[in-house]
Protein backbone atom coordinates (compact mmCIF):
# COMPACT_ATOMS: atom_id res chain seq x y z
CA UNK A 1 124.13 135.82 65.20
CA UNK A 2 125.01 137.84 61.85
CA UNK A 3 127.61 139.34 63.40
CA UNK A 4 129.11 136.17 64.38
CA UNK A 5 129.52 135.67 60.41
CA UNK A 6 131.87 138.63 60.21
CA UNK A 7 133.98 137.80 62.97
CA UNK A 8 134.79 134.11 61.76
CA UNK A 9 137.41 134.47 58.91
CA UNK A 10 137.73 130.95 58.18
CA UNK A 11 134.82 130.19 55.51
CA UNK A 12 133.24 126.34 56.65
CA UNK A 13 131.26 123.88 54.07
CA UNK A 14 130.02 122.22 57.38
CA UNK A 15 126.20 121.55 56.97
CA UNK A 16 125.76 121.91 60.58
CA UNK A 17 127.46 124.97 61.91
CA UNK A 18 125.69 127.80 63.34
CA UNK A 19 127.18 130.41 61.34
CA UNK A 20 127.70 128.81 58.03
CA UNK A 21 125.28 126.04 57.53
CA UNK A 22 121.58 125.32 58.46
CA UNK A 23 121.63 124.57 62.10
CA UNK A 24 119.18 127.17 63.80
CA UNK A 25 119.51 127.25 67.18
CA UNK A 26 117.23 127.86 70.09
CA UNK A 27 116.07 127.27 73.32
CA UNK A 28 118.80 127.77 76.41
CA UNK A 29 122.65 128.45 76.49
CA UNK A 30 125.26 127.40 78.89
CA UNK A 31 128.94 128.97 79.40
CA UNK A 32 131.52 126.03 80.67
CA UNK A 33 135.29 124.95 80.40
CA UNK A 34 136.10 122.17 77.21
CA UNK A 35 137.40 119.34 79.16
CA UNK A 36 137.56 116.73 76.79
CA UNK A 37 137.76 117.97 72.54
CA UNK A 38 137.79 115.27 69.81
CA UNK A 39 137.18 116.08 66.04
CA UNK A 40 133.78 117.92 65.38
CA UNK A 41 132.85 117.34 69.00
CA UNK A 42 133.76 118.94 72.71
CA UNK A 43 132.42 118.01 76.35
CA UNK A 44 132.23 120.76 78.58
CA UNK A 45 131.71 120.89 82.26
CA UNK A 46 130.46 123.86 84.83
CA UNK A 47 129.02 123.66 87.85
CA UNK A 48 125.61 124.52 89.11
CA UNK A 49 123.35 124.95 92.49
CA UNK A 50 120.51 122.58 93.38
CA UNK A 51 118.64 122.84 96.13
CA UNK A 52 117.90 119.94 97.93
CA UNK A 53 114.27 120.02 99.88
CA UNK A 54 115.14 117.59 102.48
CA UNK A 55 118.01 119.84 104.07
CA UNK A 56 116.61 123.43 102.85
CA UNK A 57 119.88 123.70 101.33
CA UNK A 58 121.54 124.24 98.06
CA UNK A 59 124.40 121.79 96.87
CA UNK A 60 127.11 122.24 94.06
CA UNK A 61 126.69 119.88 91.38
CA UNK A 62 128.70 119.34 87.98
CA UNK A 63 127.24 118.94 85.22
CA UNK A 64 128.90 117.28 81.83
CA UNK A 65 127.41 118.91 78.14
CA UNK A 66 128.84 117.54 74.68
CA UNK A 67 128.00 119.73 71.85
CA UNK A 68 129.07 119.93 68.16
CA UNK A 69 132.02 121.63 67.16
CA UNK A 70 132.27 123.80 63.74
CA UNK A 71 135.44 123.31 61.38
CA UNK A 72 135.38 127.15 61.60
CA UNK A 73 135.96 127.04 65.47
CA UNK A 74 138.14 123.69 65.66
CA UNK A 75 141.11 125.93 65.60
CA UNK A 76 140.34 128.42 68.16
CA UNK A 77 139.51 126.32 71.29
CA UNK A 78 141.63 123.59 72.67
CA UNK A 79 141.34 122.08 76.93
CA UNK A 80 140.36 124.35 79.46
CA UNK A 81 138.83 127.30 77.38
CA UNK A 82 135.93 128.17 78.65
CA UNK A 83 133.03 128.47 75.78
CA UNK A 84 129.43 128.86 75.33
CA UNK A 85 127.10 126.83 73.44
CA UNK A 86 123.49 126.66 72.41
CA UNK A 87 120.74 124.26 72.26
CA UNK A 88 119.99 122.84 68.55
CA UNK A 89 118.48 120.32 67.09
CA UNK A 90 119.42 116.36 68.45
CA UNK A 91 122.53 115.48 66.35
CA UNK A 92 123.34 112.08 67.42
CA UNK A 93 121.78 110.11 70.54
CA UNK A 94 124.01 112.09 72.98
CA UNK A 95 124.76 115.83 71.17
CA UNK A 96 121.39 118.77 71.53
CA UNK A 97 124.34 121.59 71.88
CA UNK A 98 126.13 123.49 69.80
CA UNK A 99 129.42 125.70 70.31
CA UNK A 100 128.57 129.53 69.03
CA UNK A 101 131.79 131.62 71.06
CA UNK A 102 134.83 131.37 72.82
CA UNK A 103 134.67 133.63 75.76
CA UNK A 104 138.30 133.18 77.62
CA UNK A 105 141.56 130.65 76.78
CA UNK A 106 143.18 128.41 79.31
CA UNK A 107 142.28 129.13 82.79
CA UNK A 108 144.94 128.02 85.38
């Protein structure tokens, strides 16, 4: 994560970003494509297997994240990026995520 620091150029007084507040993150990470982004905030959606015992089968499933977005990352990701975020602390009732990169832009 330090080298995350050197990377962003844009210097944030956000209390809870990653990089350069106090939110310490843990726990499990998820890579997915931003299909909804409103100010400090993005949903993100990626699919997953599940296997259902009943058939002895697996099934695709979506599943929807929302996680906090940095004023030092607003800038960089827009729709259909495709990001990864981290578990944190809860935020509000519905945000435990957190976005730390930007792996690809659009996809099409």
């Amino acid at each position: 994560m330090k080298n995350k620091k050197e990377k962003t150029e844009v210097e944030c007084k956000d209390v809870d970003c990653p990089f350069h507040g106090k939110l310490k993150t843990r726990g499990k990470t998820f890579q997915g494509i931003v299909i909804k982004k409103f100010p400090r905030r993005v949903t993100i959606e990626f699919e997953r297997m599940i296997y259902v015992k009943k058939y002895e089968r697996y099934s695709k499933s979506k599943t929807k994240i929302k996680a906090r977005l940095s004023d030092c990352l607003e800038k960089q990701i827009s729709v259909g990026d495709l990001i990864k975020v981290m578990e944190c602390r809860p935020l509000s009732k519905s945000i435990h995520f957190v976005v730390i990169e930007k792996i690809k832009g659009e996809q099409k």
